[in-house]
Protein backbone atom coordinates (compact mmCIF):
# COMPACT_ATOMS: atom_id res chain seq x y z
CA UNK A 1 52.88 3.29 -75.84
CA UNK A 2 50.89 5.98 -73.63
CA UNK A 3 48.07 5.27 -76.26
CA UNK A 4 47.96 1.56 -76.17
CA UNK A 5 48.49 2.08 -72.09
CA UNK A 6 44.80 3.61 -72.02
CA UNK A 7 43.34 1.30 -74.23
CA UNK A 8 44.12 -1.60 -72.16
CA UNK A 9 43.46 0.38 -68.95
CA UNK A 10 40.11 1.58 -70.26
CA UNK A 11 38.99 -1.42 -72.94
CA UNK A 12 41.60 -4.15 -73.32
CA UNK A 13 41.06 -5.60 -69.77
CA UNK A 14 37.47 -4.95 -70.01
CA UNK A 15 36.79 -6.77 -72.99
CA UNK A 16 39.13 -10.05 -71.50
CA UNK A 17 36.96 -10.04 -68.05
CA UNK A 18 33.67 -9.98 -70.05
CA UNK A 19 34.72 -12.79 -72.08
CA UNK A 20 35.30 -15.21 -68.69
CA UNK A 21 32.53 -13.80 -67.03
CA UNK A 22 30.16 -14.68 -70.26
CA UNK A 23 30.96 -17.84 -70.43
CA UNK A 24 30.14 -18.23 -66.69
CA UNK A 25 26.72 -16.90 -67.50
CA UNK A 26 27.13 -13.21 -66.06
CA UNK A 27 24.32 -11.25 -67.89
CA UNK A 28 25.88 -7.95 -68.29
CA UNK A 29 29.01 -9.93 -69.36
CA UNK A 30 26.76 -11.75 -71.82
CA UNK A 31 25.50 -8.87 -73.16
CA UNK A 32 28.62 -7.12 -73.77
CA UNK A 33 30.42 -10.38 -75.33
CA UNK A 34 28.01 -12.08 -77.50
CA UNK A 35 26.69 -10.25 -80.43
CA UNK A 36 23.53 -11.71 -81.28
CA UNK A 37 22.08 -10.32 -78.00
CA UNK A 38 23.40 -7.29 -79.38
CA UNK A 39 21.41 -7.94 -82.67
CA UNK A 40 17.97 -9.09 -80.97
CA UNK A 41 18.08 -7.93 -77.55
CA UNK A 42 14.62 -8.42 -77.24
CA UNK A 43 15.15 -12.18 -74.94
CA UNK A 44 17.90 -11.32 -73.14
CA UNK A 45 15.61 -8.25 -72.13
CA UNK A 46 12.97 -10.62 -71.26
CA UNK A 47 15.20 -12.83 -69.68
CA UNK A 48 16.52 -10.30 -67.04
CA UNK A 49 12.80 -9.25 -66.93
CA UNK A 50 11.66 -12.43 -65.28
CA UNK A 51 14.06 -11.86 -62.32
CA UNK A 52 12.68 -9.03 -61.12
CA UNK A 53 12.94 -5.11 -61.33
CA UNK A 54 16.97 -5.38 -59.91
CA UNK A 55 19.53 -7.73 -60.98
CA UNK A 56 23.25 -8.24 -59.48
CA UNK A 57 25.71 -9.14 -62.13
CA UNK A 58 29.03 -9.56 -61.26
CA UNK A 59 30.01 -5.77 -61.31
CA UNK A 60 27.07 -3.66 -61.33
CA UNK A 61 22.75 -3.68 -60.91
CA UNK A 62 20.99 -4.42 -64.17
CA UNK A 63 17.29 -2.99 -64.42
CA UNK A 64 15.45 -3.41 -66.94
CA UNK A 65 11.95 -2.19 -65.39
CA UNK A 66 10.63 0.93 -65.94
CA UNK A 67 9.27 2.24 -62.60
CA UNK A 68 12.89 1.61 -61.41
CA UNK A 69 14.53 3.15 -64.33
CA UNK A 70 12.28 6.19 -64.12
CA UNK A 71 13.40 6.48 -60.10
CA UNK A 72 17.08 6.28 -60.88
CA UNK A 73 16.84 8.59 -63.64
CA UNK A 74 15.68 11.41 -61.13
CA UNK A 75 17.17 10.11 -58.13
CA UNK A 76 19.54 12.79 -55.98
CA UNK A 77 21.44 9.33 -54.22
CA UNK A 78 22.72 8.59 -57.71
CA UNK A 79 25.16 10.48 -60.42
CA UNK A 80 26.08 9.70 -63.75
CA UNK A 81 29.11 7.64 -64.98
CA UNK A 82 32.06 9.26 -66.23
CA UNK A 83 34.84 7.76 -67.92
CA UNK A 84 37.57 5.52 -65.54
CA UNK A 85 35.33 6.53 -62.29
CA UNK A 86 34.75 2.98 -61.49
CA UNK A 87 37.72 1.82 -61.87
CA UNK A 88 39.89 -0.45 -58.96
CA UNK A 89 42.20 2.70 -57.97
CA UNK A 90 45.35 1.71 -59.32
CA UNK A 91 43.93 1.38 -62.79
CA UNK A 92 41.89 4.72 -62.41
CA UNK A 93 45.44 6.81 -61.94
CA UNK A 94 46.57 4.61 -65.22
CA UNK A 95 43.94 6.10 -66.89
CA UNK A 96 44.40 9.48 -66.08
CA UNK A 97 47.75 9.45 -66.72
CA UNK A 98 47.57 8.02 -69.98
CA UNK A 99 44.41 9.63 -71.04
CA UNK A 100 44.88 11.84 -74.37
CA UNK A 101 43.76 15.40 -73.79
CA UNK A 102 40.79 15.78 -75.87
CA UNK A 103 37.30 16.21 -75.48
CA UNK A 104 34.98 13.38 -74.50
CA UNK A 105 31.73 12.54 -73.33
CA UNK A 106 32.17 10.92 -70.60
CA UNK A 107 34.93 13.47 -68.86
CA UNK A 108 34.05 16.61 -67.23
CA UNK A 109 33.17 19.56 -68.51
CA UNK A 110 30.33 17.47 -70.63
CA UNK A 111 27.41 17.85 -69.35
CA UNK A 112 27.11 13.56 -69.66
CA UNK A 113 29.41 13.10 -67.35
CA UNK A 114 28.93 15.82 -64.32
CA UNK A 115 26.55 16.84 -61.87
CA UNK A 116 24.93 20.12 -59.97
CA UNK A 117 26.36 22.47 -59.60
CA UNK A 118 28.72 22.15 -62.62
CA UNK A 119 25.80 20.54 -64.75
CA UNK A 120 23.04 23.19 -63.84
CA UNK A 121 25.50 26.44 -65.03
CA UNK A 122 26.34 24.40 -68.00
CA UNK A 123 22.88 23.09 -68.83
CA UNK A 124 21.63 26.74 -68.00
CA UNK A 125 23.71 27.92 -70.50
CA UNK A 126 22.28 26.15 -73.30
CA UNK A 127 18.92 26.65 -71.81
CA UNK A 128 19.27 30.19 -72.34
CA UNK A 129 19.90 30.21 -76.36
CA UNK A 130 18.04 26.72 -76.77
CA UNK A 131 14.51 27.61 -76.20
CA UNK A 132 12.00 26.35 -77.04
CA UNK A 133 10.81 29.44 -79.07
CA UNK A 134 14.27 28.78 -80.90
CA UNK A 135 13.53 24.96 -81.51
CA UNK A 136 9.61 25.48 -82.53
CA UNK A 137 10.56 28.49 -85.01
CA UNK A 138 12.88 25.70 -87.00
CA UNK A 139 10.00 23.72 -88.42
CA UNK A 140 9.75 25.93 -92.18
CA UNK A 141 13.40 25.17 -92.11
CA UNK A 142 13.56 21.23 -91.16
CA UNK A 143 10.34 21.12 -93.94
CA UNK A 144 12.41 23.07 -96.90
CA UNK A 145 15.94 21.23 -96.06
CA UNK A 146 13.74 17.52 -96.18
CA UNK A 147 12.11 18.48 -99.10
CA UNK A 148 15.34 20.14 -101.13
CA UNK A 149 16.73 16.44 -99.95
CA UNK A 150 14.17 14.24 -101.04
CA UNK A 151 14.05 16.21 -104.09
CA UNK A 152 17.48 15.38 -104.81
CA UNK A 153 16.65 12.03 -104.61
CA UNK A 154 13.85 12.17 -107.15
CA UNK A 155 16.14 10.96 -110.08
CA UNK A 156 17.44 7.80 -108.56
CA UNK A 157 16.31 4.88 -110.38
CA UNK A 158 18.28 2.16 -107.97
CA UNK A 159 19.05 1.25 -104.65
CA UNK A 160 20.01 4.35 -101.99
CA UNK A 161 21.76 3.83 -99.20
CA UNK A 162 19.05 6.01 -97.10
CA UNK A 163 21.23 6.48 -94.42
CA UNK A 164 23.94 7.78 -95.88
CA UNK A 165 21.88 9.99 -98.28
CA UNK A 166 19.40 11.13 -96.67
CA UNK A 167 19.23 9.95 -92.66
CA UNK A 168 22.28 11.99 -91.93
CA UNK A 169 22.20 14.45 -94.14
CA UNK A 170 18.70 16.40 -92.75
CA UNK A 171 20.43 16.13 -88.91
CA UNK A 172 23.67 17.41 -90.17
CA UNK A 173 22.29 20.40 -92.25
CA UNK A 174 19.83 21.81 -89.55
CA UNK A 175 22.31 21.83 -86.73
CA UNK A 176 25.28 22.81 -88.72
CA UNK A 177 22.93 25.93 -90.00
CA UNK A 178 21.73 27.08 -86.28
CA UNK A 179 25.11 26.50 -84.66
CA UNK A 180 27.07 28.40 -87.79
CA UNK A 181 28.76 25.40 -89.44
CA UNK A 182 30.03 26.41 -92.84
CA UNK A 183 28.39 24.52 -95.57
CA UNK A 184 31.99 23.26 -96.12
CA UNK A 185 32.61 21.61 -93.04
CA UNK A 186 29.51 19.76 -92.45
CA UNK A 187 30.57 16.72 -94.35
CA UNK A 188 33.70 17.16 -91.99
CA UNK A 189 31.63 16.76 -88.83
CA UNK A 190 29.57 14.27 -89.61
CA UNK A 191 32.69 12.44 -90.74
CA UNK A 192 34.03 13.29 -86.87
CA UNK A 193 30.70 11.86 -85.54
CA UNK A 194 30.67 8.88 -87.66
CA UNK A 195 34.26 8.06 -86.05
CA UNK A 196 33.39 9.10 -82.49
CA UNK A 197 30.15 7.56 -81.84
CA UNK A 198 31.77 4.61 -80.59
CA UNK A 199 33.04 6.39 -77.63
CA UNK A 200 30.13 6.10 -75.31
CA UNK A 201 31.05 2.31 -75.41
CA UNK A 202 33.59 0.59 -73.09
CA UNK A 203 35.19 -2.25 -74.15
CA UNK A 204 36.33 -1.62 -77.36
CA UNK A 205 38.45 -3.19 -80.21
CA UNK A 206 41.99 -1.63 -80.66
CA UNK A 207 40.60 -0.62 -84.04
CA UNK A 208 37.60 1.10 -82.59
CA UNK A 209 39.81 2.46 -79.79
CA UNK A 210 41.80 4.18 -82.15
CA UNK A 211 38.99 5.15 -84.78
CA UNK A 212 37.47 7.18 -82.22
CA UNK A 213 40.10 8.91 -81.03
CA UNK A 214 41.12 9.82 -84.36
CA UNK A 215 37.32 11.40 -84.55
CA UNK A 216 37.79 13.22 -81.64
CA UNK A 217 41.14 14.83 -81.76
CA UNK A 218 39.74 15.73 -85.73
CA UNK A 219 36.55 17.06 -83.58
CA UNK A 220 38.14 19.14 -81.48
CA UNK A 221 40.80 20.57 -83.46
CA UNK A 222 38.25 21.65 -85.73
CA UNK A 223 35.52 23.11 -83.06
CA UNK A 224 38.52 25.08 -81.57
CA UNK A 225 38.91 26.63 -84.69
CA UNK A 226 35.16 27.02 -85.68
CA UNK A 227 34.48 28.77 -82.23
CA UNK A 228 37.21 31.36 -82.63
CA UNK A 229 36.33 32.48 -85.68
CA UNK A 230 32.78 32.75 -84.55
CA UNK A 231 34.12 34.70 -81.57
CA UNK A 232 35.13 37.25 -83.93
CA UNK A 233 32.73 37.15 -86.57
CA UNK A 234 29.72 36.78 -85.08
CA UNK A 235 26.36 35.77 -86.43
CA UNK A 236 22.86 35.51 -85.41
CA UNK A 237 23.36 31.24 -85.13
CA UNK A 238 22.94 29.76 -81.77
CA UNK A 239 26.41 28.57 -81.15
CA UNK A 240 27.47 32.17 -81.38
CA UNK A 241 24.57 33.08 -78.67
CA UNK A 242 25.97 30.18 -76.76
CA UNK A 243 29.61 32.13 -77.41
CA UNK A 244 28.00 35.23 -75.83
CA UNK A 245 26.38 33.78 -73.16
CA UNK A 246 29.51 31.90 -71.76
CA UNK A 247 31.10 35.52 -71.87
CA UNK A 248 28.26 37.11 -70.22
CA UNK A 249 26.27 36.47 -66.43
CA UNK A 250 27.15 32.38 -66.49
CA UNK A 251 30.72 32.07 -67.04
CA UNK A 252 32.13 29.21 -68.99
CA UNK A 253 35.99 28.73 -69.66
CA UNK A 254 37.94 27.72 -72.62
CA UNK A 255 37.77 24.30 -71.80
CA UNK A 256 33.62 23.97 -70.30
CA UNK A 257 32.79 25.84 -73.31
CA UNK A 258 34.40 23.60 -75.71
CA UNK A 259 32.74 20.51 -74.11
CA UNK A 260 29.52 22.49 -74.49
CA UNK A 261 29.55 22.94 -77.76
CA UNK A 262 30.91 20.00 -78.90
CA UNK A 263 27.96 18.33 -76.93
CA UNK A 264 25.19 20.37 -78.31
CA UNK A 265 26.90 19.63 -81.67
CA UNK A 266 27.07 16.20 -81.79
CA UNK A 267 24.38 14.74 -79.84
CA UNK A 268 21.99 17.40 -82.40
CA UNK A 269 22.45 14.66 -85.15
CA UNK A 270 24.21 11.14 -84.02
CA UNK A 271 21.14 10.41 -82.04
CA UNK A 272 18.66 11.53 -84.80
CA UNK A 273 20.40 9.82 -87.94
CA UNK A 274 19.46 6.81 -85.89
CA UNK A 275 15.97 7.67 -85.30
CA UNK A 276 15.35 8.69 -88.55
CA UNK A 277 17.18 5.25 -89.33
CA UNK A 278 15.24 3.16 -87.13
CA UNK A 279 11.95 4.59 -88.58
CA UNK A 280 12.01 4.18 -91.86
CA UNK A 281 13.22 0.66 -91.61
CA UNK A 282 10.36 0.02 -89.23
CA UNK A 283 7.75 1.02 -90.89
CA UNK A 284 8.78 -0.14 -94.34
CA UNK A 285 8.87 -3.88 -92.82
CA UNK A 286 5.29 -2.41 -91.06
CA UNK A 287 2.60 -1.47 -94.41
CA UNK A 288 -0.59 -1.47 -92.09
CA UNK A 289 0.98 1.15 -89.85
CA UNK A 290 1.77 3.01 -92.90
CA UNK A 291 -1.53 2.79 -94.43
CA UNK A 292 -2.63 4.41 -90.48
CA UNK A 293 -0.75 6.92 -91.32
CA UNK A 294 -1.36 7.29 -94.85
CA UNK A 295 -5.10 7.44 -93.75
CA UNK A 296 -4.57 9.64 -90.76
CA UNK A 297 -1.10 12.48 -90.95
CA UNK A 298 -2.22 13.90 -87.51
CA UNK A 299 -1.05 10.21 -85.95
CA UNK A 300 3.00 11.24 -87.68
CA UNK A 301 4.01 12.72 -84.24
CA UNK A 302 3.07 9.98 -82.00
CA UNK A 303 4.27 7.34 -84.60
CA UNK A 304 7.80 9.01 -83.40
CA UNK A 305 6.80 8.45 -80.20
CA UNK A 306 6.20 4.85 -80.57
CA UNK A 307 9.64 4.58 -82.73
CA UNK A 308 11.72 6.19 -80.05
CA UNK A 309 9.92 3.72 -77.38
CA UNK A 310 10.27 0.27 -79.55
CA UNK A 311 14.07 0.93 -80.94
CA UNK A 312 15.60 3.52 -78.89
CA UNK A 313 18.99 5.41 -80.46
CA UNK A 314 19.96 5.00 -77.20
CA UNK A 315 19.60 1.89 -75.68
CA UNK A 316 21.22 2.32 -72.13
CA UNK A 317 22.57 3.98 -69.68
CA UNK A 318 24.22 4.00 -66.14
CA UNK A 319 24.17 5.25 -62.41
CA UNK A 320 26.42 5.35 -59.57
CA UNK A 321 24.95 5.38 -55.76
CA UNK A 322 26.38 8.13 -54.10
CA UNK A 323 25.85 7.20 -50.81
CA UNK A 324 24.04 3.72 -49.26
CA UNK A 325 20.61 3.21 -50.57
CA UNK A 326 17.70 1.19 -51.21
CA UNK A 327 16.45 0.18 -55.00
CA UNK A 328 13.77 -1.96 -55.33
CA UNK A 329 13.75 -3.69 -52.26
CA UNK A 330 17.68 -4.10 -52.92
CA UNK A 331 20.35 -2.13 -50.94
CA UNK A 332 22.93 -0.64 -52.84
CA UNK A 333 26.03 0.99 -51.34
CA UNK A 334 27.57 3.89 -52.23
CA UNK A 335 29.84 3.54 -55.13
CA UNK A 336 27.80 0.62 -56.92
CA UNK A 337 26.92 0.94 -60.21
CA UNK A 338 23.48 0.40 -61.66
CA UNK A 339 22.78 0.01 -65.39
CA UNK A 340 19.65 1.21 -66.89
CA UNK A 341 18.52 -0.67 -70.40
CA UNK A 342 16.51 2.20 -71.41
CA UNK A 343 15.69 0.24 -74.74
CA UNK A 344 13.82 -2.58 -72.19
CA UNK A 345 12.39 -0.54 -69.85
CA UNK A 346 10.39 0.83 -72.92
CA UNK A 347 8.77 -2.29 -73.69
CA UNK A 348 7.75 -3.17 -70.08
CA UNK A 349 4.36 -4.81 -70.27
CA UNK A 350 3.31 -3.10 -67.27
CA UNK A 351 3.43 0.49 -68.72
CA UNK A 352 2.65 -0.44 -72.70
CA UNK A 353 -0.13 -3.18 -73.47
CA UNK A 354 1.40 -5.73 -75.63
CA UNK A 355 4.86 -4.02 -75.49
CA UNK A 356 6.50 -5.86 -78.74
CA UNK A 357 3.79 -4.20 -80.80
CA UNK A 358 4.44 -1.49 -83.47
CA UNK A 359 1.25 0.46 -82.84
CA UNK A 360 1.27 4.33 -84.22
CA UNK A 361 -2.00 4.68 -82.41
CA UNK A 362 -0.79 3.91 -78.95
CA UNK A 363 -1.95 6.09 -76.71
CA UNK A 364 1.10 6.29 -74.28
CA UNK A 365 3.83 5.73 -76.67
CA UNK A 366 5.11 9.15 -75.29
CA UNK A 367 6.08 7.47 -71.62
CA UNK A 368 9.33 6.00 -73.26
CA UNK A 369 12.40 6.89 -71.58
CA UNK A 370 14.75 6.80 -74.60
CA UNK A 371 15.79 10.93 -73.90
CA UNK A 372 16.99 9.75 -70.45
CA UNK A 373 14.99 11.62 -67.17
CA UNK A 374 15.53 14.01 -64.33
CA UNK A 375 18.34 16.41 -64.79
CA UNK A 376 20.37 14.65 -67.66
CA UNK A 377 16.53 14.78 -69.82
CA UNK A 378 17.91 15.30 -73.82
CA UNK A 379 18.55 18.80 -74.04
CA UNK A 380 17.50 18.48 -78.07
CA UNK A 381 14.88 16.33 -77.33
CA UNK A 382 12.26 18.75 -78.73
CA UNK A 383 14.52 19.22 -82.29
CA UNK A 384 15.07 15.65 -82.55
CA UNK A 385 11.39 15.30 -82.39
CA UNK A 386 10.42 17.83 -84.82
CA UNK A 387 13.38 16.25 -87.22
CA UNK A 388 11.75 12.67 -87.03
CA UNK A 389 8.52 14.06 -87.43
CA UNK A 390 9.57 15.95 -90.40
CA UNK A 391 11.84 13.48 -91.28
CA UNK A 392 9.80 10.73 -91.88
CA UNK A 393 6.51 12.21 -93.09
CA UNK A 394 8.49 13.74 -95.94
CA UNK A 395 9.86 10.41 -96.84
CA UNK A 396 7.25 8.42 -97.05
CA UNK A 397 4.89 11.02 -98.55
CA UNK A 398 7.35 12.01 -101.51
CA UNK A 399 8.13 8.08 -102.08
CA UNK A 400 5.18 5.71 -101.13
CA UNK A 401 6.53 2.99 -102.86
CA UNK A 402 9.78 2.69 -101.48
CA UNK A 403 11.09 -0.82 -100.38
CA UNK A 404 13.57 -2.09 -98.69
CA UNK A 405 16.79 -3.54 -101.18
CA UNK A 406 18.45 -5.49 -98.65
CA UNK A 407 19.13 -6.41 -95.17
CA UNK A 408 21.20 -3.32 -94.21
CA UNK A 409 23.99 -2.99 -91.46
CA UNK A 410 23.89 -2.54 -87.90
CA UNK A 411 26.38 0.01 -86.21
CA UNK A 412 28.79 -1.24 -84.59
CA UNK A 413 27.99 0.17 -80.78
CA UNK A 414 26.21 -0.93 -78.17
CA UNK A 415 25.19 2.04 -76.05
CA UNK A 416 23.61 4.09 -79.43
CA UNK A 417 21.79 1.62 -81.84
CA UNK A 418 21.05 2.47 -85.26
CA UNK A 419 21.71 1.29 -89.16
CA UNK A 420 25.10 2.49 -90.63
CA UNK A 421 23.56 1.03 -93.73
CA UNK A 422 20.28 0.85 -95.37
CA UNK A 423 19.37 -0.35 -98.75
CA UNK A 424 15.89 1.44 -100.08
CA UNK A 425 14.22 0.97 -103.77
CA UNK A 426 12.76 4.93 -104.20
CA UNK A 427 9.77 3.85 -106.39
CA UNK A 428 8.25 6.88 -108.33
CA UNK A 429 8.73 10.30 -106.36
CA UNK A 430 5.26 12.02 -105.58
CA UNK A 431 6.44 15.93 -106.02
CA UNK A 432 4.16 17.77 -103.86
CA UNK A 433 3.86 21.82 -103.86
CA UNK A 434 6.03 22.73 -100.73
């Protein structure tokens, strides 16, 4: 009953005031209801486009511009979202009270859903056993796990599902190694991730609702667990620095370190399965911007770039005015809500020339916002790079021929896009020394 109380609180009533409000012509409503905008969101982007950089639906701001989005993004008169915060008040105790008492991302201590100066001890935390020195000195090991991967695959003479053999596994294997995950747990935790990735969405099924908190009672049970014994067997893997560090001059409890880790956990593959995803479907339905590449491998970087900009894993986000202000020539008071389609605001035709065009030599590809801005920028921005990088180049180098089998299958969330399915023909392996 408590369960199904939340649900409702949190989703059920959601999804039944969408459904009237889309069928009074409410974009975000729309949006949320109707899933061929969720498929193509390309026109509905243009659509809101053509009303200017700000527009009121009937519960929150949509932007879909990127100067704006960039502003909000850094903006000190806004915070993030966090879960039941905009809720009328009677419904936000509900949800408190009937909340299950497990991590999330979008309750406090995650660092998605707090702000300074809770986020900068947290974030400095990380910071201090996430360097960039750390990240940069992964590349031999992101190049041997792709190739031992690829490698594996050699012997397939069918169809793959590329996703599920290869897209998740080179995420899941480099984060699980730096952050001390047992090679016997990993398919465990992506298993977790799989099931909890829906939980940056409101409005969900019963089904989903209950799918995901399935994932992350399993997810936290198990990090509990994993951190303790790393507490007293300690290695030389960054989650154990991040152990040490909570314990040291920055002082994390139980409960902020838990929603740390978990963080830096999943959000080091869910976002980068769907980048690696989103590439490789891209550019196998793109053969001149493969032969660009083919021709020139310095261009494999910025081809991310462009990736990340045209189909972002994550495709929005939100803000909350914390006091009266001004967006865009709109005034805003405190409490409003504006929502940020990240995934849009990447293909604004006043930042990127001909924005709908997959071009591996554009030369500002890189001023996407799909790792968020400001203070909430992607903490494993730099990996995820690297990965896709990596990722892709290996791919496409070991099998030039491969072809799409098959249409594939969307996930099923709106605020992370990506394929939970995709069909490739191999072709031939090229083995390469290395």
């Amino acid at each position: 009953m408590r369960e199904r109380l939340h649900w409702l609180t949190m989703h059920g009533l959601l999804r039944s005031a969408a459904n009237w409000s889309a069928r009074k012509g409410d974009p975000q409503a729309r949006f949320f209801a109707d899933p061929t905008l969720r498929a193509d969101p390309i026109p509905f982007f243009e659509e809101l486009r053509a009303q200017g950089p700000l527009v009121r639906a009937r519960v929150s701001f949509l932007t879909v511009d990127h100067a704006t989005a960039h502003d909000l993004l850094r903006s000190d008169d806004f915070r993030v979202v966090s879960m039941g915060g905009s809720l009328p008040s009677a419904l936000r105790w509900l949800e408190r009270r009937t909340r299950a008492d497990v991590l999330h991302p979008l309750l406090p201590p995650s660092l998605l859903a707090v702000e300074p100066p809770e986020h900068t001890r947290y974030r400095k935390t990380v910071s201090s056993v996430f360097t960039s020195r750390a990240v940069s000195a992964l590349q031999d090991r992101v190049e041997g796990t792709a190739a031992a991967l690829l490698e594996g695959l050699a012997d397939e003479s069918g169809v793959v599902d590329i996703v599920d053999r290869y897209c998740a596994q080179l995420p899941v294997a480099i984060i699980s190694e730096i952050l001390g995950v047992p090679d016997d747990d990993r398919a465990k935790v992506l298993e977790f991730g799989e099931l909890a990735a829906p939980s940056l969405d409101f409005g969900l099924s019963w089904r989903q609702y209950q799918s995901v908190q399935h994932g992350l009672e399993g997810f936290n049970a198990w990090l509990v667990a994993h951190l303790e014994k790393l507490r007293n067997n300690p290695g030389d893997d960054l989650m154990s620095q991040l152990i040490a560090a909570s314990e040291g001059g920055v002082r994390l409890d139980q409960s902020e370190l838990l929603a740390v880790a978990g963080l830096v956990l999943a959000a080091g593959f869910e976002t980068t399965v769907n980048l690696l995803g989103n590439g490789i479907r891209m550019l196998l339905n793109s053969p001149d911007q493969l032969a660009v590449l083919s021709a020139d491998p310095s261009l494999w970087p910025n081809a991310v770039e462009e990736i990340l900009r045209l189909d972002s894993p994550v495709q929005l986000t939100a803000r909350v005015a914390r006091t009266d202000t001004v967006v865009a020539g709109t005034a805003i008071r405190r409490g409003e809500m504006v929502v940020i389609y990240l995934a849009a605001a990447n293909r604004d035709p006043k930042v990127f020339t001909d924005p709908h065009r997959f071009d591996v030599t554009r030369p500002n590809a890189g001023r996407h916002l799909a790792f968020s801005g400001g203070r909430h920028f992607c903490l494993g921005a730099a990996l995820a790079r690297i990965e896709g990088e990596t990722g892709l180049r290996r791919f496409f180098t070991h099998f030039p021929d491969a072809r799409l089998a098959g249409e594939g299958r969307r996930r099923d969330t709106r605020v992370l896009r990506g394929w939970a399915r995709l069909p490739v023909s191999l072709g031939a392996p090229v083995r390469t020394a290395g």
